[in-house]
Protein backbone atom coordinates (compact mmCIF):
# COMPACT_ATOMS: atom_id res chain seq x y z
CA UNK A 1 -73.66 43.83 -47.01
CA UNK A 2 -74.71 40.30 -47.38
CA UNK A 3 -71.73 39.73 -49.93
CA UNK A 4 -69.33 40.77 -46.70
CA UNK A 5 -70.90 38.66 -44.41
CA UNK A 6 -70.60 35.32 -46.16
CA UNK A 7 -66.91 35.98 -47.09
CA UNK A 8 -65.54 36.38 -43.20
CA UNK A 9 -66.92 33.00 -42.57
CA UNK A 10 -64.85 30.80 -45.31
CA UNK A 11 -61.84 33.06 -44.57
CA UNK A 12 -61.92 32.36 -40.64
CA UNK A 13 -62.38 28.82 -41.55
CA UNK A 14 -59.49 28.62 -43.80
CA UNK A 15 -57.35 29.68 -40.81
CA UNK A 16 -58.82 27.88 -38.40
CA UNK A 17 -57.65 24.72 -40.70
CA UNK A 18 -54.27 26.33 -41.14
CA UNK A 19 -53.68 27.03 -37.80
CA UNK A 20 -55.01 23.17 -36.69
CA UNK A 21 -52.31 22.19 -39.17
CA UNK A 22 -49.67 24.12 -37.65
CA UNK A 23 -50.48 23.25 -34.11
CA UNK A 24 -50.13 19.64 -35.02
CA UNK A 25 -47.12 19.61 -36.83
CA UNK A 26 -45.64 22.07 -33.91
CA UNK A 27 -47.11 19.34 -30.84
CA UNK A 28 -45.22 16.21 -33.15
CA UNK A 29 -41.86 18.23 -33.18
CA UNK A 30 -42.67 19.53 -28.95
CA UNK A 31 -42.85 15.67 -28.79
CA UNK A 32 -40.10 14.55 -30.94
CA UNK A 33 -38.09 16.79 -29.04
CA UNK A 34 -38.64 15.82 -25.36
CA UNK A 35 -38.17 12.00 -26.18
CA UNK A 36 -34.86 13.31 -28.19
CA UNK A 37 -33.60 14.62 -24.59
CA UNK A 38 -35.17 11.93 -22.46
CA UNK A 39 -33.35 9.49 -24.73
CA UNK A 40 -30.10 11.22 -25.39
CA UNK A 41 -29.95 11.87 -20.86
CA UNK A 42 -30.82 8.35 -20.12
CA UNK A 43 -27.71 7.24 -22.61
CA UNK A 44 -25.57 9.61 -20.99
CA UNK A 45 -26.29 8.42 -17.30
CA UNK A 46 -26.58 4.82 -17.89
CA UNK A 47 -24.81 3.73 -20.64
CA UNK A 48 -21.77 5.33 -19.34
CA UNK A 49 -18.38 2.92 -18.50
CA UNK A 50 -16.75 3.62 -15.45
CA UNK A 51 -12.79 2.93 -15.69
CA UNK A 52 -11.17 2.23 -12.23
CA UNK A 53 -7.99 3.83 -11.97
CA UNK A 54 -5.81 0.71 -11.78
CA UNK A 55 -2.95 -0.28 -9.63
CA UNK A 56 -0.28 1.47 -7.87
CA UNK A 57 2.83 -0.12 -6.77
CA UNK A 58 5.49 0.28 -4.12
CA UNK A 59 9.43 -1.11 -3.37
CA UNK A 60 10.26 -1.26 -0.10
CA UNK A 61 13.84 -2.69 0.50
CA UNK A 62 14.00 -4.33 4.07
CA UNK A 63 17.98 -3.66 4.99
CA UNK A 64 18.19 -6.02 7.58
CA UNK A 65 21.55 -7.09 10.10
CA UNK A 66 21.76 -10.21 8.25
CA UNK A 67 20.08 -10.09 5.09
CA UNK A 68 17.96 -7.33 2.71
CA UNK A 69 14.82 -8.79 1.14
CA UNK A 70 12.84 -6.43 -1.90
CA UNK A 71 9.57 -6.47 -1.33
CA UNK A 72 6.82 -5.59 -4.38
CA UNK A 73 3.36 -4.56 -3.05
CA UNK A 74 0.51 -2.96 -5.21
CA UNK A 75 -3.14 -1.63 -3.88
CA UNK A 76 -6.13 0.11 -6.12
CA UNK A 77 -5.50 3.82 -6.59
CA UNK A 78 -8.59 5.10 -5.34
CA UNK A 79 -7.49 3.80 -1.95
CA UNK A 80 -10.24 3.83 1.94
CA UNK A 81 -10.44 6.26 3.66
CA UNK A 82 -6.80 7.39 2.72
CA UNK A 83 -4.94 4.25 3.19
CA UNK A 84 -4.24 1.96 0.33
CA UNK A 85 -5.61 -1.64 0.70
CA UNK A 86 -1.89 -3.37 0.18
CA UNK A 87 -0.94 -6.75 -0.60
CA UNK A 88 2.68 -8.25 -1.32
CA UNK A 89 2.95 -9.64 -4.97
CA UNK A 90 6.58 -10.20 -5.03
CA UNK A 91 9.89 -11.22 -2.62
CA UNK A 92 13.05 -11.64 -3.54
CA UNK A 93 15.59 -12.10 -1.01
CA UNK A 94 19.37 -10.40 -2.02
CA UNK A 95 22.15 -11.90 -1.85
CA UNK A 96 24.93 -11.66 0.87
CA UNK A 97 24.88 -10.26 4.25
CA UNK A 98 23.46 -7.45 5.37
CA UNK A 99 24.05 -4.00 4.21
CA UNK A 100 26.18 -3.13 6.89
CA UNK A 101 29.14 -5.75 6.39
CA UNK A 102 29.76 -3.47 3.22
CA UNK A 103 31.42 -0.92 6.06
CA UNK A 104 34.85 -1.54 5.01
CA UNK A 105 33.71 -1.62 1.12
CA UNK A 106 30.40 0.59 0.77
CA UNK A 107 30.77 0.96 -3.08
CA UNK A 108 30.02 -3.02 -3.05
CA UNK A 109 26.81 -2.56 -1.69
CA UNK A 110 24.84 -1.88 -4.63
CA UNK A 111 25.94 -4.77 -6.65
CA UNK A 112 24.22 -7.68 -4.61
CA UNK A 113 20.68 -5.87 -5.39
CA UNK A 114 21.22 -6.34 -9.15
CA UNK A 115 19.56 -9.97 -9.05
CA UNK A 116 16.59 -9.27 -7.58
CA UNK A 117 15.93 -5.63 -9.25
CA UNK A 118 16.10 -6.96 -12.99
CA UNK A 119 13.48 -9.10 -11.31
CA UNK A 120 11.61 -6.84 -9.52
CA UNK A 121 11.15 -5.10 -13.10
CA UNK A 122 9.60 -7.78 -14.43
CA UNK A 123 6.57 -7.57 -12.23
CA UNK A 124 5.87 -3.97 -12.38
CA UNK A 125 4.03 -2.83 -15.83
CA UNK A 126 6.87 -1.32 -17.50
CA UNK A 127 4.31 2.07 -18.30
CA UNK A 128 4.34 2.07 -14.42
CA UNK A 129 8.20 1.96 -13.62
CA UNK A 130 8.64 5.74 -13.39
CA UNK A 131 5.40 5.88 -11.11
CA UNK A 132 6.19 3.44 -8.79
CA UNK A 133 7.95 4.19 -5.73
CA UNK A 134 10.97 2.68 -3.96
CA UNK A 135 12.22 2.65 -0.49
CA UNK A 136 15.06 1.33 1.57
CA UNK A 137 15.01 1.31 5.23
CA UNK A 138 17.99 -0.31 7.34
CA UNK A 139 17.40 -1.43 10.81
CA UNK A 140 19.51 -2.33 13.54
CA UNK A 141 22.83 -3.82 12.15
CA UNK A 142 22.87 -0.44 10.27
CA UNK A 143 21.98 1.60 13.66
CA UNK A 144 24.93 -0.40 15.31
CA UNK A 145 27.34 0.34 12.36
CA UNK A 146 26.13 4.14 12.71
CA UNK A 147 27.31 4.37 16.58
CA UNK A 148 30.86 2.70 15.67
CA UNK A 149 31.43 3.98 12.51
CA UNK A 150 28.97 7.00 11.25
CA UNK A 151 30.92 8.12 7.81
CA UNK A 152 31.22 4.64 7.19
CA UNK A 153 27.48 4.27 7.70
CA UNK A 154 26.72 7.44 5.48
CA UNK A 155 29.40 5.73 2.73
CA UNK A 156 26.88 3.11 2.54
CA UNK A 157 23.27 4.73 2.15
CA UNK A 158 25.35 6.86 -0.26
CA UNK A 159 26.52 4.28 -2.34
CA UNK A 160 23.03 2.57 -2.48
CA UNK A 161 21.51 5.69 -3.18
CA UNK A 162 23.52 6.56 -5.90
CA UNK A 163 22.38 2.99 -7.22
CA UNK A 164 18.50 3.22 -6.93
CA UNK A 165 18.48 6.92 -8.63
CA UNK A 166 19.97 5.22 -11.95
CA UNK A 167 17.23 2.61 -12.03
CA UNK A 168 13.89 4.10 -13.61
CA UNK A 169 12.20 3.80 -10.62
CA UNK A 170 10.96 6.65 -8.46
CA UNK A 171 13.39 6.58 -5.82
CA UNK A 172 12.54 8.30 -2.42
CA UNK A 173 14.59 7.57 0.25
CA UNK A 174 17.10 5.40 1.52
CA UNK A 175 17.40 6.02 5.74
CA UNK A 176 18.40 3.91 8.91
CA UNK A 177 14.75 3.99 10.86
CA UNK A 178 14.81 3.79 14.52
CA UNK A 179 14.00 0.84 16.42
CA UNK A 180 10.81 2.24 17.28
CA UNK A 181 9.68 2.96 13.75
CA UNK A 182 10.17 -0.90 13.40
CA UNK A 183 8.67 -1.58 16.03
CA UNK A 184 5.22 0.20 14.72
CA UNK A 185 5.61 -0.99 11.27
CA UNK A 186 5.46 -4.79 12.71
CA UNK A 187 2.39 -3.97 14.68
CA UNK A 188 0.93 -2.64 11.74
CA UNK A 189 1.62 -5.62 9.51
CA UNK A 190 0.29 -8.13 11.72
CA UNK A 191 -2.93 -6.44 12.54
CA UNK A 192 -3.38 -5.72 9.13
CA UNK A 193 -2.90 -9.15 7.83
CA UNK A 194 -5.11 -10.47 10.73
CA UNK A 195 -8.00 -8.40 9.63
CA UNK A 196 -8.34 -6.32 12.83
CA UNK A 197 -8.13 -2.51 10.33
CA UNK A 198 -10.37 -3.98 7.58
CA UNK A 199 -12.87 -6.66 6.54
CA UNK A 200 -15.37 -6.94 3.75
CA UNK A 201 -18.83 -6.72 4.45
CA UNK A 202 -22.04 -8.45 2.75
CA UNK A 203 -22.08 -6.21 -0.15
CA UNK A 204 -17.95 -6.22 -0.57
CA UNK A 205 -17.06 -3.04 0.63
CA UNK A 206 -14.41 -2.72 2.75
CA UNK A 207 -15.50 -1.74 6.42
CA UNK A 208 -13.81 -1.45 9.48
CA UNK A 209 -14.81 -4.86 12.06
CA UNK A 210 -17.31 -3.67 14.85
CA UNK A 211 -15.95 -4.46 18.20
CA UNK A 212 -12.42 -6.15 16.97
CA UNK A 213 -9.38 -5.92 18.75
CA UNK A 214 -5.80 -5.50 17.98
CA UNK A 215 -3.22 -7.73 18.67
CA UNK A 216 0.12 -7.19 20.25
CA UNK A 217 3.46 -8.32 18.12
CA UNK A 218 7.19 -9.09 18.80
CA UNK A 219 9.65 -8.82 16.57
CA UNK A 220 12.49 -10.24 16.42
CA UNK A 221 15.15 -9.26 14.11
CA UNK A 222 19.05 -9.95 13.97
CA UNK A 223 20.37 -7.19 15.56
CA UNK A 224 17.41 -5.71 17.99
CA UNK A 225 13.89 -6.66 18.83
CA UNK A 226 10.72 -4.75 19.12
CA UNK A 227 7.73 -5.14 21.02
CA UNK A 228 4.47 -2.82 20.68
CA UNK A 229 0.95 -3.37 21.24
CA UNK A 230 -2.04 -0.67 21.29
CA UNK A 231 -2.97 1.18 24.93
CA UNK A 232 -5.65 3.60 26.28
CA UNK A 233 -3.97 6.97 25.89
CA UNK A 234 -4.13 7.56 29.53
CA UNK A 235 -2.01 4.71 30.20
CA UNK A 236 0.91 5.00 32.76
CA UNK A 237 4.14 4.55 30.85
CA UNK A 238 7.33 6.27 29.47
CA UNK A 239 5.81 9.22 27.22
CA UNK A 240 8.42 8.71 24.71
CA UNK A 241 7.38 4.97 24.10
CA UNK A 242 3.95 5.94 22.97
CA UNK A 243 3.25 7.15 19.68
CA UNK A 244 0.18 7.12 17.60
CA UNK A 245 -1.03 5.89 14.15
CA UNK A 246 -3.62 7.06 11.75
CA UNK A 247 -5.13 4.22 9.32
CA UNK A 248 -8.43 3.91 7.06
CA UNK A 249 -9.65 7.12 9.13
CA UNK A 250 -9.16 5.60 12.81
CA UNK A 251 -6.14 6.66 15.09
CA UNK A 252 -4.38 4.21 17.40
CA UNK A 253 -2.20 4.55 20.29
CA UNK A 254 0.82 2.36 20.95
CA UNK A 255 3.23 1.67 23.34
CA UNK A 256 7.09 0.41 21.00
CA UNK A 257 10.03 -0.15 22.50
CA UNK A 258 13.11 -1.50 20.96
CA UNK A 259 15.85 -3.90 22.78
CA UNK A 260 19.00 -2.72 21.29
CA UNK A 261 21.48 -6.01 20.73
CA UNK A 262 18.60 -8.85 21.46
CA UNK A 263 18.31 -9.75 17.74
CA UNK A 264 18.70 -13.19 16.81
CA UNK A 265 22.56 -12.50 15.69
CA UNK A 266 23.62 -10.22 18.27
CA UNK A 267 21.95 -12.13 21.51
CA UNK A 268 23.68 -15.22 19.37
CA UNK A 269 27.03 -12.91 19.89
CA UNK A 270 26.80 -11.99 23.35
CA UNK A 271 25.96 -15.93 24.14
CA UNK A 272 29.65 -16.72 22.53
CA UNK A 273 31.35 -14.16 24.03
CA UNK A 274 30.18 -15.22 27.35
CA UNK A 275 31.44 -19.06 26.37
CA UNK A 276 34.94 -17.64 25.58
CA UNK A 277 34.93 -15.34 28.86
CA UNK A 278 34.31 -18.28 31.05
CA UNK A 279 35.91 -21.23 29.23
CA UNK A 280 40.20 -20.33 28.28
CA UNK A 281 40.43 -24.11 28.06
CA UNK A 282 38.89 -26.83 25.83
CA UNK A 283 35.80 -27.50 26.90
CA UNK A 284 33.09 -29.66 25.46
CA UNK A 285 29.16 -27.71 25.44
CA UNK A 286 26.14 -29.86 24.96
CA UNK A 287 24.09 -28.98 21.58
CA UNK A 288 21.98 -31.94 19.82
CA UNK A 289 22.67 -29.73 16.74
CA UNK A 290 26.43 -31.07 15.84
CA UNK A 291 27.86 -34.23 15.32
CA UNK A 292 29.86 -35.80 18.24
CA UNK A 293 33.19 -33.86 18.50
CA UNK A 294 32.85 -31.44 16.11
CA UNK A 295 35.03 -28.59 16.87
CA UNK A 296 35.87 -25.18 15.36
CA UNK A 297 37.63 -21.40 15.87
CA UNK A 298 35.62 -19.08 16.65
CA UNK A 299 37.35 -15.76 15.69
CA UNK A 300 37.72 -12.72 17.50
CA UNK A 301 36.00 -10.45 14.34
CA UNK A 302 33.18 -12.78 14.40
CA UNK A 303 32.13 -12.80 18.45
CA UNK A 304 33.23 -9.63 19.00
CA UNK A 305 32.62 -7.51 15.90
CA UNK A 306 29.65 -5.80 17.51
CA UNK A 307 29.30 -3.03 20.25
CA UNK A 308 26.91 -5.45 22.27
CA UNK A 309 30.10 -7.87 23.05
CA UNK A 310 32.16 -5.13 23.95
CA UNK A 311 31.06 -5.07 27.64
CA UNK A 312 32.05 -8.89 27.63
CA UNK A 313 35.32 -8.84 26.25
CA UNK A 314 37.83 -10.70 28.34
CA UNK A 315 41.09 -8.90 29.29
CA UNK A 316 42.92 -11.30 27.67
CA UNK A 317 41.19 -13.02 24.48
CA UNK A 318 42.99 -16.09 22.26
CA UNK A 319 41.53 -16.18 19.22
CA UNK A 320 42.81 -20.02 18.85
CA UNK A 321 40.78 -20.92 21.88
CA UNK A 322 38.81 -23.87 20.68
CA UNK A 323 35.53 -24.69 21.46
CA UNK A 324 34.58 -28.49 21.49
CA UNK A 325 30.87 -29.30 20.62
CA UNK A 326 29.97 -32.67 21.81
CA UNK A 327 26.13 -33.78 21.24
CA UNK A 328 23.85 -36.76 20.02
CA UNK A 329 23.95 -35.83 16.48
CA UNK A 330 20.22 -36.31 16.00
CA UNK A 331 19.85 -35.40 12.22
CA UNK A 332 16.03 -35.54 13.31
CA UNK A 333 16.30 -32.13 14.98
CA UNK A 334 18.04 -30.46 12.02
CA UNK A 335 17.27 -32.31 9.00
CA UNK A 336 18.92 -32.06 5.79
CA UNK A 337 21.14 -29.13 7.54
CA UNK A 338 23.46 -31.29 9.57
CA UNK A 339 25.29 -32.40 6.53
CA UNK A 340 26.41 -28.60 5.95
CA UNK A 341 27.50 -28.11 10.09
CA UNK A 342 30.44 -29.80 8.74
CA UNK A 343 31.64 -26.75 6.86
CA UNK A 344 31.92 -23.91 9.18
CA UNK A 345 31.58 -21.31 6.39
CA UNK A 346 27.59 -22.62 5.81
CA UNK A 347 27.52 -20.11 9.05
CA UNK A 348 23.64 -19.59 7.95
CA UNK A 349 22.70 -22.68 8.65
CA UNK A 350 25.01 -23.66 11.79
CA UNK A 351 22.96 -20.69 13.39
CA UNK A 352 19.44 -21.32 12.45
CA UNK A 353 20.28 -25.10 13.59
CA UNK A 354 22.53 -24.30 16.87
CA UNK A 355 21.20 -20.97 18.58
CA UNK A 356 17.67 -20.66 17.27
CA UNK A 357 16.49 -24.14 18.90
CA UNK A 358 17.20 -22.17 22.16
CA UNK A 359 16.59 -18.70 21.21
CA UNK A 360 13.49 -18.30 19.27
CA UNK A 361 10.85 -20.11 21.68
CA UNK A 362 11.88 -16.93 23.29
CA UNK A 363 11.03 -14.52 20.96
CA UNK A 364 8.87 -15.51 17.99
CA UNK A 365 10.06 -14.97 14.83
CA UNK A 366 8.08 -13.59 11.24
CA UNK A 367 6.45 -16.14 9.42
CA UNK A 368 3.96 -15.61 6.45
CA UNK A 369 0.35 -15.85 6.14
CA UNK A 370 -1.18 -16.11 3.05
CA UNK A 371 0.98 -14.56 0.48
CA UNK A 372 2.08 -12.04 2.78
CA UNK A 373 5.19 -12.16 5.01
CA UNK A 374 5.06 -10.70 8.38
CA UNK A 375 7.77 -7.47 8.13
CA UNK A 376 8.11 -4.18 9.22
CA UNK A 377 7.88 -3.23 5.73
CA UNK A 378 4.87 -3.74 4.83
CA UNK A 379 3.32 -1.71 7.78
CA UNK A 380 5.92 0.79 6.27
CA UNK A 381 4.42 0.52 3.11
CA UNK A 382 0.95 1.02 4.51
CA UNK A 383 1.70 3.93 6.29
CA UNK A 384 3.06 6.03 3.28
CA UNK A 385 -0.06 5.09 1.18
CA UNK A 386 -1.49 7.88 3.49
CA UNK A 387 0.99 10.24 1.78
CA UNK A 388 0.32 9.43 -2.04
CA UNK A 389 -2.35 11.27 -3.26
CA UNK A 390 -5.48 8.40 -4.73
CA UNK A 391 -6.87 8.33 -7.91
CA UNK A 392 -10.22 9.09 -8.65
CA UNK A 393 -12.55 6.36 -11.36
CA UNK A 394 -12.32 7.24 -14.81
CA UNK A 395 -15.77 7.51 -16.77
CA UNK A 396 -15.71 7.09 -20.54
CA UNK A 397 -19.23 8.73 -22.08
CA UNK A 398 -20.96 7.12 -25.10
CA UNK A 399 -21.50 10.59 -26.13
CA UNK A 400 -18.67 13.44 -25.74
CA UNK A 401 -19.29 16.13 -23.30
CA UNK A 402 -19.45 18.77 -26.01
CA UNK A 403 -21.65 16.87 -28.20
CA UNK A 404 -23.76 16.32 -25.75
CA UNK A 405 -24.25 19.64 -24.67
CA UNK A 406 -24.70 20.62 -27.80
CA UNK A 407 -27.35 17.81 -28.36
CA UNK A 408 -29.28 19.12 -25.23
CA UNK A 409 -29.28 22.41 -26.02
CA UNK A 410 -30.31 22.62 -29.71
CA UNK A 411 -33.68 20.45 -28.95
CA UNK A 412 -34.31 21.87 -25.75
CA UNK A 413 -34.70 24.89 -27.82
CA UNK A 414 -36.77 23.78 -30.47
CA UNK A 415 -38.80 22.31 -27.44
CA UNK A 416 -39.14 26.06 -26.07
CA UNK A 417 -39.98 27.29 -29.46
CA UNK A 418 -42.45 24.83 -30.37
CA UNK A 419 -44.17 25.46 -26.84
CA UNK A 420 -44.32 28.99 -27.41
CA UNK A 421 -46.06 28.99 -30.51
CA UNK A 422 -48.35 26.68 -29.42
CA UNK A 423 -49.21 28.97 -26.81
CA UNK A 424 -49.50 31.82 -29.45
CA UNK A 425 -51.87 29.73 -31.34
CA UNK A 426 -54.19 29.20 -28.38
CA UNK A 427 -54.10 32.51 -27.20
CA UNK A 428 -54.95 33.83 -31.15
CA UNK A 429 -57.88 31.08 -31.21
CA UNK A 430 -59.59 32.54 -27.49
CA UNK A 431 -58.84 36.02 -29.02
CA UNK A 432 -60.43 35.03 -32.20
CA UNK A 433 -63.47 33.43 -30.67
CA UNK A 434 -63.81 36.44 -28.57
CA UNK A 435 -64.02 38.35 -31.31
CA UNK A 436 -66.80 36.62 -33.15
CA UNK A 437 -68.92 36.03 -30.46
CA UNK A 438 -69.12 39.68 -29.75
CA UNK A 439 -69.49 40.35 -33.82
CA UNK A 440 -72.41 37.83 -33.33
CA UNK A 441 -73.75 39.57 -30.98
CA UNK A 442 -73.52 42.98 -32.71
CA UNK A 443 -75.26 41.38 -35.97
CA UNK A 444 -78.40 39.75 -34.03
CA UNK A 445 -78.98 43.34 -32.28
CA UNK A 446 -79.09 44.39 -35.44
């Protein structure tokens, strides 16, 4: 009896010391494993490298009356609020006329775009050629060759077309757009560029201005121009002159209208044709522009190659009439353009000289500000960011998603484990201790 009774005590306090041991060795590894997964999750959130999605870029080909000018224009991927934040990184103007004196030739068209395209290639990442899209969109002298000559027009965007698809950009479309459509496009561009869609704010996001207002714009092209500015959509006028435009998540509503044959060239047109309806004989016509007695031919395909002079053609026309233009010859007025006035094939600058002096305090014309120029096609090119899809960041990991899954899960189980049994344990001890106490008890009734 006595033997039994002083054996239970050394063998509960050998387990007691084994089970101490246990319990501490499981609590270092409990431990070990939650600052494992603390560590491992705070790696994984912070440590992580967040790759912005880049650049996209866009071609938009302005097909003027007189001239076509590429324009390159790039904006981040991820984009606000659906529209891409766009600048202009790259102009190249092509050379020649326009795209429609290529009537009578349309398979010529595509050559004078060579120039500028082996540049434009140069300053889009070649990894980005087949991603970047390109656009042509001719305006009035294209809209006037349409109404005299349609298959001739179609020869054209055909030939040009056939052109663009062989380059290894993504070509989209090449289209005549309406005078309204130009119209918008300007009035997009020069709000944009004046900051009345988007500004940055103290911590350099981009936000839209509180209480700014847009800004009405003229444009003045060679064959038409276009006025627009934003109204209240209750506003009196013809329906079909108001449209509206969605950009960074707020809608406008403008009033466009287009003036057919009041471009630059064409009112330039309709002036001559009025000289050589009212003057059969030599004549001499004021302009400070050319020297003293400078005269010239103007022909009959020049003044009246264009449906807006065909309302002023005179019954009978002689091609041979001749103009006399008698002036001061200031060179102060025109500069280092005077001396090429003398050759009446530098028709470029006789017109900027001559007709603009009068014509453009009228109407203003583009200009740039910053690197930007003032065009319909970069409005155009803001518009269709709403259609390509953004890019979301990239984030790079320090750890791979599957090993750290696999990280989390393997010590969040021993974690489990190791909490179980350490739970076991203290349940066994309160068990055991209830045990002896009421063995105690038995022994002292005893």
């Amino acid at each position: 009896m006595f033997t039994v009774l002083t054996r239970q005590p050394c063998e509960q306090a050998g387990l007691k010391a084994l089970s101490r041991i246990s319990a501490i060795i499981t609590l270092v590894v409990l431990l070990l494993s939650i600052v494992v997964l603390v560590a491992v999750t705070l790696i994984q959130i912070h440590q992580k490298e967040v790759l912005l999605p880049g650049l996209k870029y866009g071609i938009v080909l302005d097909a003027g009356s007189s001239r076509t000018t590429v324009y390159v224009y790039q904006w981040p991927a991820e984009k606000e609020n659906n529209t891409g934040v766009v600048s202009q990184t790259f102009k190249c103007s092509v050379k020649g006329s326009g795209i429609s004196s290529y009537g009578e030739n349309p398979q010529d068209a595509p050559k004078a775009f060579e120039d500028c395209m082996q540049e434009v290639k140069g300053h889009i990442p070649a990894h980005l050629h087949g991603s970047t899209c390109i656009y042509l969109g001719a305006t009035a002298g294209m809209r006037l060759l349409r109404l005299q000559n349609e298959t001739a027009a179609n020869e054209v965007l055909a030939s040009i077309q056939n052109y663009f698809e062989s380059q290894p950009f993504d070509f989209r479309d090449a289209q005549i757009i309406s005078g309204q459509e130009e119209g918008i496009y300007g009035w997009i561009t020069a709000n944009y560029l004046m900051g009345n869609f988007l500004e940055k704010s103290l911590w350099h996001m981009w936000v839209h201005p509180n209480g700014k207002e847009t800004t009405g714009a003229l444009d003045l092209g060679g064959a038409s121009t276009q006025i627009s500015f934003a109204v209240e959509e209750n506003v009196g006028l013809n329906t079909s002159d108001i449209v509206k435009v969605s950009l960074y998540g707020y809608e406008y509503t403008l009033y466009t209208h287009s003036f057919q044959c009041y471009g630059r060239n064409e009112a330039e047109k309709r002036f001559l044709a009025i000289l050589l309806q009212n003057y059969t004989t030599e004549t001499t016509f004021a302009n400070p522009c050319y020297p003293r007695n400078y005269t010239t031919t103007f022909t009959e395909a020049y003044v009246f190659g264009s449906l807006c002079t065909e309302d002023l053609r005179p019954e009978s026309y002689d091609p041979n009439n001749i103009i006399t233009f008698e002036g001061t010859g200031d060179p102060s007025l025109c500069r280092e353009k005077v001396a090429s006035l003398f050759n009446f094939s530098a028709c470029h600058d006789r017109e900027v000289c001559a007709f603009n002096g009068v014509y453009q305090p009228k109407v203003k014309r583009s200009f740039l500000v910053g690197n930007s120029s003032i065009a319909w096609s970069l409005g155009y090119m803001l518009s269709l960011t709403n259609q390509i899809p953004a890019e979301s960041p990239l984030i790079r990991l320090p750890i791979k998603p599957s090993a750290f899954m696999g990280t989390l899960t393997f010590f969040t189980a021993v974690a489990l484990l190791c909490l179980t049994y350490l739970v076991y344990l203290c349940v066994s001890s309160r068990n055991q201790r209830r045990s002896q106490h009421a063995l105690d008890n038995t022994v002292d009734s005893e």
